[in-house]
N, C-alpha and C. Protein backbone atom coordinates (compact mmCIF):
# COMPACT_ATOMS: atom_id res chain seq x y z
N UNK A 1 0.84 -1.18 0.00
CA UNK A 1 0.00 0.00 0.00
C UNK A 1 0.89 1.25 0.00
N UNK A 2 0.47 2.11 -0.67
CA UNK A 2 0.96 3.31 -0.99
C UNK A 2 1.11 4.62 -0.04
N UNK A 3 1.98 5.37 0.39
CA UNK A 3 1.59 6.30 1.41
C UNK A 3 2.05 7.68 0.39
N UNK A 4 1.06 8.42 0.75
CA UNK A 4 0.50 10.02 0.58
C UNK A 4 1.32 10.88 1.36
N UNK A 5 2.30 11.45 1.36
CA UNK A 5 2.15 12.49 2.17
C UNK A 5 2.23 14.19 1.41
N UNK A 6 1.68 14.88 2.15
CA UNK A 6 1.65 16.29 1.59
C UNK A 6 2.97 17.30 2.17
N UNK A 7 3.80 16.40 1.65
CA UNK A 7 5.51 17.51 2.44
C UNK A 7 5.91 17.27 1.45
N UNK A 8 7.12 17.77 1.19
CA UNK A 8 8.76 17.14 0.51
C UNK A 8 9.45 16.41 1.19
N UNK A 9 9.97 15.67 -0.03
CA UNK A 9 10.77 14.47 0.83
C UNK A 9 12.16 15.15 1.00
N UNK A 10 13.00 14.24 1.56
CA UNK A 10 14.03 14.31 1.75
C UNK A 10 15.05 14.78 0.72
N UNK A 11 16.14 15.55 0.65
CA UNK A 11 16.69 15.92 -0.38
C UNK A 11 16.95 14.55 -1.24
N UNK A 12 17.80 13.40 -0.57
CA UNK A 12 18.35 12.56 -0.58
C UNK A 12 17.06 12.06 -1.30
N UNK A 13 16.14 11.26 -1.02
CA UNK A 13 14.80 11.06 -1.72
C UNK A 13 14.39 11.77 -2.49
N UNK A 14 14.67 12.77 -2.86
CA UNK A 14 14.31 13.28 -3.91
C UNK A 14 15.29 13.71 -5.31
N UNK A 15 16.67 13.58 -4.72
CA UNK A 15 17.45 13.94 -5.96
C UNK A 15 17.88 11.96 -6.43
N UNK A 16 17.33 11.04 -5.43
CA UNK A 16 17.24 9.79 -6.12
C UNK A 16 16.17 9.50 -7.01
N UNK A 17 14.34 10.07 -6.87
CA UNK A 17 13.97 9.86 -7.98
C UNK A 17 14.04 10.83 -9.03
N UNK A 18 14.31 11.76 -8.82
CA UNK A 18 14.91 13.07 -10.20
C UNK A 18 15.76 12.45 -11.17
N UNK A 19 16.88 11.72 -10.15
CA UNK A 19 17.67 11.40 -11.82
C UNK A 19 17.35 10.32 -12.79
N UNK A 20 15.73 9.70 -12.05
CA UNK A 20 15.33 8.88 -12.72
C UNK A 20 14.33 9.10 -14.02
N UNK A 21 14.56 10.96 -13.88
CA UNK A 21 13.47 11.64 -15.05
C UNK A 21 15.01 11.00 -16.28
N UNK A 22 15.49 11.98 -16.20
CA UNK A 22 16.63 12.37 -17.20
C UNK A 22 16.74 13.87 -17.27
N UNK A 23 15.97 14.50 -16.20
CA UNK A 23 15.96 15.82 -16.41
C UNK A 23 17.09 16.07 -15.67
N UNK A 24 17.37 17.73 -16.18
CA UNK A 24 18.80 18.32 -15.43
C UNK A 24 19.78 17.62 -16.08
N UNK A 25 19.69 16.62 -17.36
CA UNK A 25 21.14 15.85 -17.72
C UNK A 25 22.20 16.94 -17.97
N UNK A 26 21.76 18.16 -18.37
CA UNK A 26 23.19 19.30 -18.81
C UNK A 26 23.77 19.68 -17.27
N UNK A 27 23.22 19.44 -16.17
CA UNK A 27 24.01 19.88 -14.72
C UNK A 27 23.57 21.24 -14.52
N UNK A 28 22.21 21.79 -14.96
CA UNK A 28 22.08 22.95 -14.65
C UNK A 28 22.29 23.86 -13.46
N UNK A 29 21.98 22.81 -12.92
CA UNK A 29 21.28 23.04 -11.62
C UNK A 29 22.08 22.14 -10.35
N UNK A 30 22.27 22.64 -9.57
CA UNK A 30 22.53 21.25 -8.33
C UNK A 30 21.66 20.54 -7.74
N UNK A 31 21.48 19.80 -7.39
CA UNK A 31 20.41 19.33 -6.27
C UNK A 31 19.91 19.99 -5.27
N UNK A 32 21.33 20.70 -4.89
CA UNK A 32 20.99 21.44 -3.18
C UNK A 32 19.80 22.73 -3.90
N UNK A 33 20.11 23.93 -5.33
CA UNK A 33 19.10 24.41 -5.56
C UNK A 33 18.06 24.17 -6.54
N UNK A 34 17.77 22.87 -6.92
CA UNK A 34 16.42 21.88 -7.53
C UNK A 34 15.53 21.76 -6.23
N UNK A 35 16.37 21.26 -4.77
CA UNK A 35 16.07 21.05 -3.53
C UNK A 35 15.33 22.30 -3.08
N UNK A 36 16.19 23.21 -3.13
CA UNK A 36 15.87 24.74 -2.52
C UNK A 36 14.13 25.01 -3.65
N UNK A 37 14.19 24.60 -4.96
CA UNK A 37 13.25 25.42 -5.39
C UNK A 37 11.51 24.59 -4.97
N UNK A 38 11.92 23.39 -4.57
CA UNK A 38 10.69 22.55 -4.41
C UNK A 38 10.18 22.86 -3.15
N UNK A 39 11.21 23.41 -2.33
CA UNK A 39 11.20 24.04 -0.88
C UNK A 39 10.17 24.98 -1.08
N UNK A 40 10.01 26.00 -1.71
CA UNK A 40 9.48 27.27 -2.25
C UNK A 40 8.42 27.26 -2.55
N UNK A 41 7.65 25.67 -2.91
CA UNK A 41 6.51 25.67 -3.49
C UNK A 41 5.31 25.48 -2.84
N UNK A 42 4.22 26.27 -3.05
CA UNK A 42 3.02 26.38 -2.51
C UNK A 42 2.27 25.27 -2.04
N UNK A 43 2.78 24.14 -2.49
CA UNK A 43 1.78 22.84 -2.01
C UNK A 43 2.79 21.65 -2.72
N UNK A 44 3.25 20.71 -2.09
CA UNK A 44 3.75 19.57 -2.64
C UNK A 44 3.24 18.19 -2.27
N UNK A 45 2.97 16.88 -2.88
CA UNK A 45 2.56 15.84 -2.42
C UNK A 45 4.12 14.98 -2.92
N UNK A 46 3.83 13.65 -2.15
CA UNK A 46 4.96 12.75 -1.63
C UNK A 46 4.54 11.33 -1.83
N UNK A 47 4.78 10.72 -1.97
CA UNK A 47 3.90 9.15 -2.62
C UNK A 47 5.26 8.31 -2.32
N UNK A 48 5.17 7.21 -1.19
CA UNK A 48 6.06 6.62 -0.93
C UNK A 48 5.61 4.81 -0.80
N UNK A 49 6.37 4.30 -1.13
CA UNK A 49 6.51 2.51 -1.04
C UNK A 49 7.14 1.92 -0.22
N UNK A 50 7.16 1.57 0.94
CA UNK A 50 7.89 0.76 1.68
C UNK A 50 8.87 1.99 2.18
N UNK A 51 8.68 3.06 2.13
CA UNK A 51 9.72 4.20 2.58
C UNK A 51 10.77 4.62 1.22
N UNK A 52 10.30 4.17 0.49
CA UNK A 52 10.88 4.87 -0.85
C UNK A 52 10.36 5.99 -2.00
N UNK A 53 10.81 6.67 -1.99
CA UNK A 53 9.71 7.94 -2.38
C UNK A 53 9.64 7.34 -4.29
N UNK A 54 8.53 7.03 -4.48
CA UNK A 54 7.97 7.07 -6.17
C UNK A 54 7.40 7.81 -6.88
N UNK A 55 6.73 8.73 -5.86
CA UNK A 55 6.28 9.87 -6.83
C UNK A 55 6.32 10.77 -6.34
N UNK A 56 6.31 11.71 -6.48
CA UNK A 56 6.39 13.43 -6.41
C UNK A 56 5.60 14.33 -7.31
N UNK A 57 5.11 15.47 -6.78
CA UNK A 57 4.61 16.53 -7.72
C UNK A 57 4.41 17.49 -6.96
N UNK A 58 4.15 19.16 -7.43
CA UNK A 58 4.32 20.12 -6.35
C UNK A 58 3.79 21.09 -7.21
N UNK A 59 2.99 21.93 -6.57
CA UNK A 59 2.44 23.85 -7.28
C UNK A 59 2.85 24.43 -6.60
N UNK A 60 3.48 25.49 -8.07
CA UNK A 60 3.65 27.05 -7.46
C UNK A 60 2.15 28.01 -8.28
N UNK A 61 1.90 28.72 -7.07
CA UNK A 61 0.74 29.12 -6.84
C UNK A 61 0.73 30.68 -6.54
N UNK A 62 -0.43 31.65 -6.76
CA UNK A 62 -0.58 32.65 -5.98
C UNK A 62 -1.44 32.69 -4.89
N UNK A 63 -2.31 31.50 -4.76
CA UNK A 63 -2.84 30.82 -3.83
C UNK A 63 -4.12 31.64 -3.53
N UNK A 64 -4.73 32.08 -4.98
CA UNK A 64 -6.00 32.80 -5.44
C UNK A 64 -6.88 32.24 -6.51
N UNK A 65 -5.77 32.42 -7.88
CA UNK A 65 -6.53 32.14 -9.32
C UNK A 65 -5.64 31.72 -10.05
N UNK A 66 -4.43 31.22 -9.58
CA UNK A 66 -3.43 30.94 -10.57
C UNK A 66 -2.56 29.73 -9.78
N UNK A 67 -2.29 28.48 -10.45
CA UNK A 67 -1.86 27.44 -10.22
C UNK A 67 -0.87 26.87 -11.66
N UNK A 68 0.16 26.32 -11.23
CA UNK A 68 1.53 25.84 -12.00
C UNK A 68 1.72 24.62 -11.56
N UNK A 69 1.02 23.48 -12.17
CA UNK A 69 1.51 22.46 -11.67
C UNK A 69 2.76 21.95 -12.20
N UNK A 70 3.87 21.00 -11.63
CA UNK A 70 5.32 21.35 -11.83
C UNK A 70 6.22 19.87 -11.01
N UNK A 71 7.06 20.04 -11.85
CA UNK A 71 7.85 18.32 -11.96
C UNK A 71 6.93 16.97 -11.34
N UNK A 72 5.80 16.95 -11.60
CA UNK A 72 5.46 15.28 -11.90
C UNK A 72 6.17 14.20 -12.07
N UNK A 73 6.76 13.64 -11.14
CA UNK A 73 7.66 12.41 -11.86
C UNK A 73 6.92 11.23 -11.01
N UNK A 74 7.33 10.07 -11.37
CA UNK A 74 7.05 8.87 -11.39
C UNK A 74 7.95 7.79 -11.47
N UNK A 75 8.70 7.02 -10.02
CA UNK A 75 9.46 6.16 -10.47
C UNK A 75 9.54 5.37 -11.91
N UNK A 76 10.67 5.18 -12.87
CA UNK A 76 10.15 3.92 -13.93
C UNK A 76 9.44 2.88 -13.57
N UNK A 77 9.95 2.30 -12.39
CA UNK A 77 9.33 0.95 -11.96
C UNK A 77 8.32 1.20 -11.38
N UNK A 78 7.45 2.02 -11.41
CA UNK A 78 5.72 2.45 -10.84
C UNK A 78 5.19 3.20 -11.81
N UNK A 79 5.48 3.22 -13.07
CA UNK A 79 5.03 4.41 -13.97
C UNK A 79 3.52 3.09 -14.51
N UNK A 80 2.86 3.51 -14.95
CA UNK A 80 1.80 2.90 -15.38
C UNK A 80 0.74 1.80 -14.50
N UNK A 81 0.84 2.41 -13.19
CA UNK A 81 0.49 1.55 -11.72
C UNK A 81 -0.85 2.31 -11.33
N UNK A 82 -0.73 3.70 -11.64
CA UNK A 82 -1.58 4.47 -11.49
C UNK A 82 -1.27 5.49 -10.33
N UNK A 83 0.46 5.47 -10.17
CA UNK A 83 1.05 6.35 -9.03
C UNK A 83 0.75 7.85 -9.49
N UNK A 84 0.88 8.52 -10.99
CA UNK A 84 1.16 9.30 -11.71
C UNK A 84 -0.34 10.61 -11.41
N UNK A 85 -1.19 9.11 -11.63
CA UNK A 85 -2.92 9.61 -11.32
C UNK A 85 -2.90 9.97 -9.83
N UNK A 86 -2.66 9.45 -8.88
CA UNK A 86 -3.01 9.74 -7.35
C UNK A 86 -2.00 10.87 -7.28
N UNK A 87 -0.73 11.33 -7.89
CA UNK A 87 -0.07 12.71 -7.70
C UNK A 87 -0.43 13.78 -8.03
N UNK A 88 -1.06 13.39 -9.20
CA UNK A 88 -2.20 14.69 -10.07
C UNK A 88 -3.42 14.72 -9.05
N UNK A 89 -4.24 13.68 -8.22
CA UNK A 89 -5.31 13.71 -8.14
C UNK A 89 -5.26 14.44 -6.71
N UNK A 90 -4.08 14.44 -6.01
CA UNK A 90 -3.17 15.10 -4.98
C UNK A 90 -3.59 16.59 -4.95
N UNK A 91 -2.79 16.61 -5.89
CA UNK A 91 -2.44 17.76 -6.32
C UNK A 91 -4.09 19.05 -6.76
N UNK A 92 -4.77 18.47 -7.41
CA UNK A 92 -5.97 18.96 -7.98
C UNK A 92 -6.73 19.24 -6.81
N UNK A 93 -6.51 18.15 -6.23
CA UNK A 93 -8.00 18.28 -4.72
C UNK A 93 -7.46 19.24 -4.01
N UNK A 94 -6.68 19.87 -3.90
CA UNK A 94 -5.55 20.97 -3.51
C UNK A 94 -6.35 22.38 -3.78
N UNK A 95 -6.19 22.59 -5.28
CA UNK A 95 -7.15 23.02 -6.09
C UNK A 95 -7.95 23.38 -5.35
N UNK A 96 -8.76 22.21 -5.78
CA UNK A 96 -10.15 22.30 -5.56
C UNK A 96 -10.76 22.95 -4.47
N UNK A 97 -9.23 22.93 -3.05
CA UNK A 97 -10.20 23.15 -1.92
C UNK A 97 -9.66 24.65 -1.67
N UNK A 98 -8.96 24.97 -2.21
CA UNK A 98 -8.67 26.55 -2.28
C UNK A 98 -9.64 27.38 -3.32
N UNK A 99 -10.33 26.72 -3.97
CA UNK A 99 -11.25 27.04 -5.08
C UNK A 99 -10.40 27.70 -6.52
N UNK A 100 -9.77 27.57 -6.68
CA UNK A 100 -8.97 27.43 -7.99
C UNK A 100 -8.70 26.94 -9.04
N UNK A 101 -9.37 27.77 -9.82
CA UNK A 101 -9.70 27.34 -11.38
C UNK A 101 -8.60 27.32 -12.16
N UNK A 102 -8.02 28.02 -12.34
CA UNK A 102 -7.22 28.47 -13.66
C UNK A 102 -5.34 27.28 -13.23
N UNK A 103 -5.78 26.28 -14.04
CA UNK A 103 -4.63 25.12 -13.38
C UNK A 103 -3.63 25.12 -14.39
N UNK A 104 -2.61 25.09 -14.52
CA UNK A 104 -1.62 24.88 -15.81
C UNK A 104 -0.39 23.95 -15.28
N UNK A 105 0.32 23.73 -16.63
CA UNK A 105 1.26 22.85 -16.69
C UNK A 105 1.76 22.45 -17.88
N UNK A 106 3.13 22.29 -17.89
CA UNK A 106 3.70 21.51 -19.69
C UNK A 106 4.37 20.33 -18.82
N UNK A 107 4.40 19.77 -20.00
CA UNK A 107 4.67 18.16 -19.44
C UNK A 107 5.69 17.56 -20.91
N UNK A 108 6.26 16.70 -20.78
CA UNK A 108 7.19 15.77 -21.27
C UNK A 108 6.70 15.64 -22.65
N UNK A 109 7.36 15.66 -23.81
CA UNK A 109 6.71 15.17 -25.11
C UNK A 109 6.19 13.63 -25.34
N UNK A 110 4.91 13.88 -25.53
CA UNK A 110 4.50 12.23 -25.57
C UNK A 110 3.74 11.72 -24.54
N UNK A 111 3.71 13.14 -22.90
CA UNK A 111 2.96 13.15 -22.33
C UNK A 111 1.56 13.68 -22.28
N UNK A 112 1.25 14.12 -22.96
CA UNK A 112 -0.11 14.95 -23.47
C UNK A 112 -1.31 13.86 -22.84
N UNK A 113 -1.53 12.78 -23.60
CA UNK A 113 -2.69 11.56 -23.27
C UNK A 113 -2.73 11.57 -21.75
N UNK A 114 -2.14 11.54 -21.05
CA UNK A 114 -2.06 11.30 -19.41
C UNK A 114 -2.86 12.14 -18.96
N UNK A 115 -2.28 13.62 -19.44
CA UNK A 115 -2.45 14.71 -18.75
C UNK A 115 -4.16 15.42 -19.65
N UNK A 116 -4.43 15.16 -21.00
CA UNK A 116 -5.91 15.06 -22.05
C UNK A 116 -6.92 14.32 -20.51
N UNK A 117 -6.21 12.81 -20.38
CA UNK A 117 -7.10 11.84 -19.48
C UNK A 117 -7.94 12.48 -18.44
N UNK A 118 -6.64 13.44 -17.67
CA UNK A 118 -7.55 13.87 -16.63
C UNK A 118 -8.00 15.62 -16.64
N UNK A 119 -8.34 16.05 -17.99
CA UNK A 119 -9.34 16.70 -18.16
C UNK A 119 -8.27 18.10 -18.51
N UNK A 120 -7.00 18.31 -18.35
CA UNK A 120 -6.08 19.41 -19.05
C UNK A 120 -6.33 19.33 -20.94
N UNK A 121 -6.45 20.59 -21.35
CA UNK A 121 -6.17 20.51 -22.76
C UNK A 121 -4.93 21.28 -23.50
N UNK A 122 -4.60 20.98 -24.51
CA UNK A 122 -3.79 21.55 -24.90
C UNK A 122 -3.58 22.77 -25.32
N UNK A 123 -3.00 23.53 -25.05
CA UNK A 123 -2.82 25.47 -26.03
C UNK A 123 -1.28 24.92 -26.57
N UNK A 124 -1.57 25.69 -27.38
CA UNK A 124 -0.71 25.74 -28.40
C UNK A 124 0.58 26.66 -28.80
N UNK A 125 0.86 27.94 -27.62
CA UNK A 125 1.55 29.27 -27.61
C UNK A 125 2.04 28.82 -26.94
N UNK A 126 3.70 29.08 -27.03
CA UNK A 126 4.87 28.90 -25.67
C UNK A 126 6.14 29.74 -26.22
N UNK A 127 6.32 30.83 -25.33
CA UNK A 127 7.56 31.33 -25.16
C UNK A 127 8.04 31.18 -24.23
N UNK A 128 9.56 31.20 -24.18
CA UNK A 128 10.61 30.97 -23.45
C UNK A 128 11.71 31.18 -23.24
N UNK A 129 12.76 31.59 -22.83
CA UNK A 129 13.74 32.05 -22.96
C UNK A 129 14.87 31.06 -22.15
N UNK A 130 16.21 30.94 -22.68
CA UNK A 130 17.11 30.07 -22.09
C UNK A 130 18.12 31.16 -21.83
């Protein structure tokens, strides 16, 4: 059985399932401030197995009318279990109970269907700057 919690995990727990995205492969970033920025965020959920953290997800928020949902990951070895759904579904009821409509997020190429499933649609405009 799966445990929920609504904190951040441990740095250590968390820069172990990060490098299991492939994200950050250029070293942008360190852990200690990937760590620092998840710290920062308005609401995070925690999804753990036997004391091993598998999923993660977290909003930055104005904690009115505007919501960013932000790094979704999903152990490989729990991806299609339905861990992915209870982090989003985390995350939304969050939402929901602050009364907050206006939800956003970009997600992984190829992730679209996941995120279509549970009721996000697509726009089509993105600027950005590196």
């Amino acid at each position: 059985m799966y445990i929920i919690k609504e904190t951040n995990p441990t740095i250590d727990s968390y820069k172990a399932l990060h490098q299991t995205t492939g994200w950050n492969a250029k070293g942008q970033y360190t852990y200690e401030q990937l760590y620092k920025a998840i710290c920062n965020s308005w609401f995070s959920t925690s999804i753990y197995d036997e004391g091993n953290l598998i999923g993660y997800g977290r909003i930055i928020s104005d904690s009115i009318y505007q919501t960013f949902i932000c790094d979704v990951m999903v152990h490989p070895d729990y991806q299609r279990k339905g861990v992915g759904t209870m982090v989003m579904d985390a995350l939304l009821e969050q939402c929901q109970k602050e009364n907050i409509k206006w939800v956003q997020l970009f997600c992984a190429k190829g992730k679209q269907p996941f995120y279509q499933k549970l009721g996000f649609k697509e726009r089509m405009m993105l600027f950005y700057t590196e």
